[in-house]
N, C-alpha and C. Protein backbone atom coordinates (compact mmCIF):
# COMPACT_ATOMS: atom_id res chain seq x y z
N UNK A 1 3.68 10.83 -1.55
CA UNK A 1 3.36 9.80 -2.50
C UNK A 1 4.24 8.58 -2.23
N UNK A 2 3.86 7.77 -1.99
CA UNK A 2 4.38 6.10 -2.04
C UNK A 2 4.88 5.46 -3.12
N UNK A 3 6.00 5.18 -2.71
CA UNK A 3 6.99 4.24 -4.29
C UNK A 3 6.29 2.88 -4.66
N UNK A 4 6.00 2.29 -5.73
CA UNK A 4 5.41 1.58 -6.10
C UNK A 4 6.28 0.62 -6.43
N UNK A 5 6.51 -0.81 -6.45
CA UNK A 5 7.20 -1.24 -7.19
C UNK A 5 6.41 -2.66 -8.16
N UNK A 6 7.02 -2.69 -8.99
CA UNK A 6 6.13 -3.85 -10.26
C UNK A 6 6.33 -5.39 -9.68
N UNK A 7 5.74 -5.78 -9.10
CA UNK A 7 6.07 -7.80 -9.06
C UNK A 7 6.43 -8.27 -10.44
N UNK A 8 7.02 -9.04 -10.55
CA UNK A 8 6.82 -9.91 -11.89
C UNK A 8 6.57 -11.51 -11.43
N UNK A 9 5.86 -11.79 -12.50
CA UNK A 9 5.82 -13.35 -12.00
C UNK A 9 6.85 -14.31 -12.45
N UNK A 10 6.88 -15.31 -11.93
CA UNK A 10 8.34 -15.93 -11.45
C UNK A 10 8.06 -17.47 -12.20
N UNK A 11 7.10 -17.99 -11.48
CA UNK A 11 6.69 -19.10 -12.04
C UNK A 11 5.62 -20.12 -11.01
N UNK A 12 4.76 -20.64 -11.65
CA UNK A 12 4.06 -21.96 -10.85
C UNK A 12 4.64 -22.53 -9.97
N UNK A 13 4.24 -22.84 -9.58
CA UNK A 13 4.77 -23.94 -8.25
C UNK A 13 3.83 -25.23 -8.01
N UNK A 14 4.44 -26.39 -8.13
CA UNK A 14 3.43 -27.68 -8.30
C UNK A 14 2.75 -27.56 -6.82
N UNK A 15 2.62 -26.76 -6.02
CA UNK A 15 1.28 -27.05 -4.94
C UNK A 15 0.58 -26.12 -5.90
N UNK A 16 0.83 -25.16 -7.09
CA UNK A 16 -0.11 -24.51 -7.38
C UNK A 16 -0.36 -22.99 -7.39
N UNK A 17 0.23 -22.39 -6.23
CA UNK A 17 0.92 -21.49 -6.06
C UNK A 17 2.09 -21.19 -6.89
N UNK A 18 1.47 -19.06 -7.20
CA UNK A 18 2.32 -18.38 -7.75
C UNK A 18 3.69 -18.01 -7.02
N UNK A 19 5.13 -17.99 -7.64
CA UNK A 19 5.65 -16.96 -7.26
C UNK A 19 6.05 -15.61 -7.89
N UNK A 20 6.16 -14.65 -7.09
CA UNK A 20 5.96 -13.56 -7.93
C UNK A 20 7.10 -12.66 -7.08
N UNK A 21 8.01 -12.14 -7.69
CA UNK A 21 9.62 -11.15 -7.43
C UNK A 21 9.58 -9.35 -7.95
N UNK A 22 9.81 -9.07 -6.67
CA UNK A 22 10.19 -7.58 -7.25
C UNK A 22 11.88 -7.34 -7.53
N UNK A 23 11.92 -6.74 -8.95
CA UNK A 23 13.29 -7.13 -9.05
C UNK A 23 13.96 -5.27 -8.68
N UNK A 24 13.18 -4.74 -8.38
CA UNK A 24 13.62 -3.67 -7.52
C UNK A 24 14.37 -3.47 -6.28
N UNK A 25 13.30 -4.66 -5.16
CA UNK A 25 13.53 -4.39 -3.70
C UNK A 25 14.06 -5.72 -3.54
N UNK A 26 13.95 -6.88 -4.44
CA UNK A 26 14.21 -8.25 -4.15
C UNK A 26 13.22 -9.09 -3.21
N UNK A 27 11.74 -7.98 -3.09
CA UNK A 27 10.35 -8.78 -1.93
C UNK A 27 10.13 -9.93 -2.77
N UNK A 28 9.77 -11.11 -2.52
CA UNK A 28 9.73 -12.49 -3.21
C UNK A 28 8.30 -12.69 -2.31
N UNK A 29 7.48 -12.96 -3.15
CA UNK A 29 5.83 -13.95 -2.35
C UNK A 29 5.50 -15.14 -2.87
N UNK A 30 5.07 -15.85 -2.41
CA UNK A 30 3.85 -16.89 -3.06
C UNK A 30 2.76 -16.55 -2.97
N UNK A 31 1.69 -16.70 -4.37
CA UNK A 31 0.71 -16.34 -3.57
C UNK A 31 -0.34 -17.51 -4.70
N UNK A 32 -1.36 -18.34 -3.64
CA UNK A 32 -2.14 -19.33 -3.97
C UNK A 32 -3.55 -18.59 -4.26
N UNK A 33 -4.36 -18.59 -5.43
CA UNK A 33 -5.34 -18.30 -5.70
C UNK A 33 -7.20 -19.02 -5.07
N UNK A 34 -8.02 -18.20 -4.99
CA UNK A 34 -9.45 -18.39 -4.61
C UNK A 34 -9.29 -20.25 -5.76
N UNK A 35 -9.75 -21.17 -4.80
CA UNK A 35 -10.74 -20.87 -3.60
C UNK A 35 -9.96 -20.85 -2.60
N UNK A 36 -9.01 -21.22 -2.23
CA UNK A 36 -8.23 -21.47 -1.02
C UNK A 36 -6.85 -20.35 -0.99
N UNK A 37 -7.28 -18.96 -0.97
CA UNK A 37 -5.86 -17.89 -1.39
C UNK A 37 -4.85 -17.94 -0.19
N UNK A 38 -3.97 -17.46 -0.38
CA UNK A 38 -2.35 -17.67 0.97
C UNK A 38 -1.74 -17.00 -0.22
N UNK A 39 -1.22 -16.29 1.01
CA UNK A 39 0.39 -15.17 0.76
C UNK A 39 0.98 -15.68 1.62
N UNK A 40 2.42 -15.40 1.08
CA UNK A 40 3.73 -16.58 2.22
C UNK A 40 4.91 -15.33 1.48
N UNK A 41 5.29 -14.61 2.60
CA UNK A 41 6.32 -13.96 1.87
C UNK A 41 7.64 -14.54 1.82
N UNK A 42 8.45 -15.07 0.90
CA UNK A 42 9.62 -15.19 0.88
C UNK A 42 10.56 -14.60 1.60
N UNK A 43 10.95 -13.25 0.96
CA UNK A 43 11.61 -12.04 0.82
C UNK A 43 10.79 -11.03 1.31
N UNK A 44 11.38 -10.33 2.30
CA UNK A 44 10.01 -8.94 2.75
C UNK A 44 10.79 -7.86 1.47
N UNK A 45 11.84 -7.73 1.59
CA UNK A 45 12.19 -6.94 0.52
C UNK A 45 11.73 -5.27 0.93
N UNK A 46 11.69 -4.04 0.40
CA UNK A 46 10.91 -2.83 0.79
C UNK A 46 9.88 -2.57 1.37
N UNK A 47 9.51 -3.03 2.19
CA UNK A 47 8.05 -3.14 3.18
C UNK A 47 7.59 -1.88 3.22
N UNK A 48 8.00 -0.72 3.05
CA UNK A 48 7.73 0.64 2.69
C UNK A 48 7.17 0.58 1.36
N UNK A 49 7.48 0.35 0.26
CA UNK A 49 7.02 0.43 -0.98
C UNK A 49 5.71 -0.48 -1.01
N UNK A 50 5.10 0.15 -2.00
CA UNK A 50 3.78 -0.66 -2.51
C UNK A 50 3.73 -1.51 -3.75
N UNK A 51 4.04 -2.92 -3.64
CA UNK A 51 4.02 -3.91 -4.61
C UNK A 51 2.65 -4.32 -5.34
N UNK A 52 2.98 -4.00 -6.10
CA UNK A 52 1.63 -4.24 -7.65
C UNK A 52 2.08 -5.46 -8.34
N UNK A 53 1.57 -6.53 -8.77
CA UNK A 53 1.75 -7.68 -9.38
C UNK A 53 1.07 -7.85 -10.66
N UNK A 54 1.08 -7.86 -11.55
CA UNK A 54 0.57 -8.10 -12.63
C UNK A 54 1.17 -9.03 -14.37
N UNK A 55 0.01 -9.07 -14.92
CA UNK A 55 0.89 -9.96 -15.97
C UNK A 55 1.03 -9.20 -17.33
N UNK A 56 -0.58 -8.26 -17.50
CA UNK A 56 -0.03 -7.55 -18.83
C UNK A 56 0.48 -5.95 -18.66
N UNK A 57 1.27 -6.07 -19.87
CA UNK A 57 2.37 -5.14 -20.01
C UNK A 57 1.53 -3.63 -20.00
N UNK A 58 2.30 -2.75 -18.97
CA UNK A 58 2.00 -1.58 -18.76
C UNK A 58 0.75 -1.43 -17.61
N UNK A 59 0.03 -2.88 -16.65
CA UNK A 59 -0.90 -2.72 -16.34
C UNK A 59 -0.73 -2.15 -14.89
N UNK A 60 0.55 -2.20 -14.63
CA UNK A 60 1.18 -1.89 -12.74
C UNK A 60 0.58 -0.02 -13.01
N UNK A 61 0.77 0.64 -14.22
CA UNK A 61 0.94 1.82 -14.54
C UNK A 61 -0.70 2.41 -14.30
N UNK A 62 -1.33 1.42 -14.96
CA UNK A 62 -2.69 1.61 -14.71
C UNK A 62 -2.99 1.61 -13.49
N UNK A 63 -3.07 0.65 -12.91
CA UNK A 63 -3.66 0.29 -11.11
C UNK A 63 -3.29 1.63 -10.81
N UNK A 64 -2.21 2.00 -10.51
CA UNK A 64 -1.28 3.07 -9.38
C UNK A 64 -2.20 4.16 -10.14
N UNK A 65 -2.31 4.49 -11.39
CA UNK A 65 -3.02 5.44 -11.88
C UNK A 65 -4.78 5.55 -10.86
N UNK A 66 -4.68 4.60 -11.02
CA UNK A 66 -6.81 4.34 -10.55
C UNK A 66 -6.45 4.08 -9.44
N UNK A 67 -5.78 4.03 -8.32
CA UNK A 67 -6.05 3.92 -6.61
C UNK A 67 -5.15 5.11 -6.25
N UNK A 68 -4.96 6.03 -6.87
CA UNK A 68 -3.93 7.47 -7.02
C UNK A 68 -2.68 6.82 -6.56
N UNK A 69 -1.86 5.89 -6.34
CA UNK A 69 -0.35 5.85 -5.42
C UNK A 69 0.45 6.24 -6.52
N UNK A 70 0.06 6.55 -7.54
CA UNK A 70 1.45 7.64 -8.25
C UNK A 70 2.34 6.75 -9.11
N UNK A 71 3.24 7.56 -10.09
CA UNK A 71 4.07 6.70 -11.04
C UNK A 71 4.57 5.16 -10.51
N UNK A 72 4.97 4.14 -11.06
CA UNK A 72 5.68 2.86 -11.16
C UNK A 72 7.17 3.48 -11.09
N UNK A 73 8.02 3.14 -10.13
CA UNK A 73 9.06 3.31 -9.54
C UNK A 73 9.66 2.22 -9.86
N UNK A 74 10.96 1.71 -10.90
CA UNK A 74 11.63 0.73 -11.06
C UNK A 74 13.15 1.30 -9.78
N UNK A 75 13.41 1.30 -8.56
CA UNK A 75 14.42 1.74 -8.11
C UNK A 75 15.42 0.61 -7.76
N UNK A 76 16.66 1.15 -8.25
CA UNK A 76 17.78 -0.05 -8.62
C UNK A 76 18.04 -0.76 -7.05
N UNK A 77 18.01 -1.88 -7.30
CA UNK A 77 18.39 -2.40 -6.04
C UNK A 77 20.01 -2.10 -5.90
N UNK A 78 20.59 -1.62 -4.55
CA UNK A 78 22.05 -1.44 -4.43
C UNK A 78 22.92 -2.76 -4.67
N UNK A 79 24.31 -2.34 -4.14
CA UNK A 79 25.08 -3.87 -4.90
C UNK A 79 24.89 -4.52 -3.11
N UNK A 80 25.15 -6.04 -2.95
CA UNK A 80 25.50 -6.19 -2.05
C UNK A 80 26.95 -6.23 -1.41
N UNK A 81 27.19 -5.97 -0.38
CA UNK A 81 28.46 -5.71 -0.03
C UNK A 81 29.56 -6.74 -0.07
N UNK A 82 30.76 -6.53 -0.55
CA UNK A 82 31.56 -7.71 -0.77
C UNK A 82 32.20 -9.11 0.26
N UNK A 83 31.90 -10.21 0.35
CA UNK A 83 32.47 -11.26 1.26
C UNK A 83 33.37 -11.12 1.47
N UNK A 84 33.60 -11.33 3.51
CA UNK A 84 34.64 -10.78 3.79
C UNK A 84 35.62 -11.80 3.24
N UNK A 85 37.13 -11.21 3.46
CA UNK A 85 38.29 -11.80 2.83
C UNK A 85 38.79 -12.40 4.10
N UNK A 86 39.97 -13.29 4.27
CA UNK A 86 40.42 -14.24 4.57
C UNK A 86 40.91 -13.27 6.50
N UNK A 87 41.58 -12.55 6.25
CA UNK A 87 41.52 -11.49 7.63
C UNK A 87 40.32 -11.03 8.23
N UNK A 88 39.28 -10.96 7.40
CA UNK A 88 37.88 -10.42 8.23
C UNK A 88 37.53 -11.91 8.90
N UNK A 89 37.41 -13.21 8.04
CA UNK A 89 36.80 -14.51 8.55
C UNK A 89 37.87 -14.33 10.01
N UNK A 90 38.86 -14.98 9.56
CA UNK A 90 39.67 -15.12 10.62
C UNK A 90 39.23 -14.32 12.09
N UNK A 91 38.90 -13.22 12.02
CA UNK A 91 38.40 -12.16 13.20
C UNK A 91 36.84 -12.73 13.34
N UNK A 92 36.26 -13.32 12.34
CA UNK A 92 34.84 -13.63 12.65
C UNK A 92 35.03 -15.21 13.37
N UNK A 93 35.88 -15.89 13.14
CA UNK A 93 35.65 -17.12 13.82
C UNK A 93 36.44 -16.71 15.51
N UNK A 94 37.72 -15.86 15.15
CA UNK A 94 37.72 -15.49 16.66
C UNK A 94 36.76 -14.60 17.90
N UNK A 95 35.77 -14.36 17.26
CA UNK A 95 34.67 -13.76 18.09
C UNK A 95 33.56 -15.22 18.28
N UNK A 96 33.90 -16.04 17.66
CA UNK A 96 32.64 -17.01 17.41
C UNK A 96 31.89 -16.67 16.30
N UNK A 97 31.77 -16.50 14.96
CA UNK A 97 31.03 -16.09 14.42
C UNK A 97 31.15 -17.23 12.70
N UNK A 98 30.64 -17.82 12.49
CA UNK A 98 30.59 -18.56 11.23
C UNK A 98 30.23 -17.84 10.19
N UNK A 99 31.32 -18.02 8.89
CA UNK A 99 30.34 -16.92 8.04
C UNK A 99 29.57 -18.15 7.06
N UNK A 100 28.85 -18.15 6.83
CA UNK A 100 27.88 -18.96 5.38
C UNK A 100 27.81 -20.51 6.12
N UNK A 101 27.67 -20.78 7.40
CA UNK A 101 27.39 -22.12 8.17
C UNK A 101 28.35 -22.92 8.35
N UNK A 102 29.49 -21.89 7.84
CA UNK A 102 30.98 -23.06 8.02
C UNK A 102 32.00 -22.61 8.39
N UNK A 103 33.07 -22.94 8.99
CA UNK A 103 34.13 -22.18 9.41
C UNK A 103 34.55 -21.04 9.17
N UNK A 104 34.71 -19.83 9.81
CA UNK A 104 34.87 -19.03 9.13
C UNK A 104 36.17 -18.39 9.06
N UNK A 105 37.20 -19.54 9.15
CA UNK A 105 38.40 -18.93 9.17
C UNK A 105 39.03 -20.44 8.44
């Protein structure tokens, strides 16, 4: 059975286009409606999991119910790992390595 995870929607976008966030896996899309539809993924986020998007409450539960992929899976996204400290940069600019586009030491 395949993990499901819920999109939520995010907000309009003045071309018109939705965005819509899984706050599970962190997958981020746009997605522009008929007549002219486009998906643009932001964030690939869990590319294994199956993202359901919807607006009313409890309806992700339904879908997965009626195409069988099984319960709505809220799974915690992990923490991200902490920025290195002033000894790790230092070793990253002596390899060549910039951390965040700027010196990294």
């Amino acid at each position: 059975m395949r993990v499901i995870h819920e999109m939520k929607f995010v907000a309009r976008l003045s071309s018109g286009a939705d965005e819509w966030s899984c706050p599970a896996c962190g997958r981020r899309v746009t997605l522009r409606r008929l007549p002219e539809p486009e998906l643009t993924v932001l964030d690939p986020g869990d590319e294994s999991a199956v993202h359901v998007g919807v607006i009313e409450p409890d309806a992700a539960a339904v879908a997965a119910e009626k195409y069988g992929l099984g319960p709505v899976q809220n799974v915690p996204r992990p923490p991200s790992p902490p920025a290195p400290d002033a000894a790790d940069r230092r070793w990253l600019a002596e390899i060549g390595i910039d951390w965040d586009g700027g010196a990294a030491a």
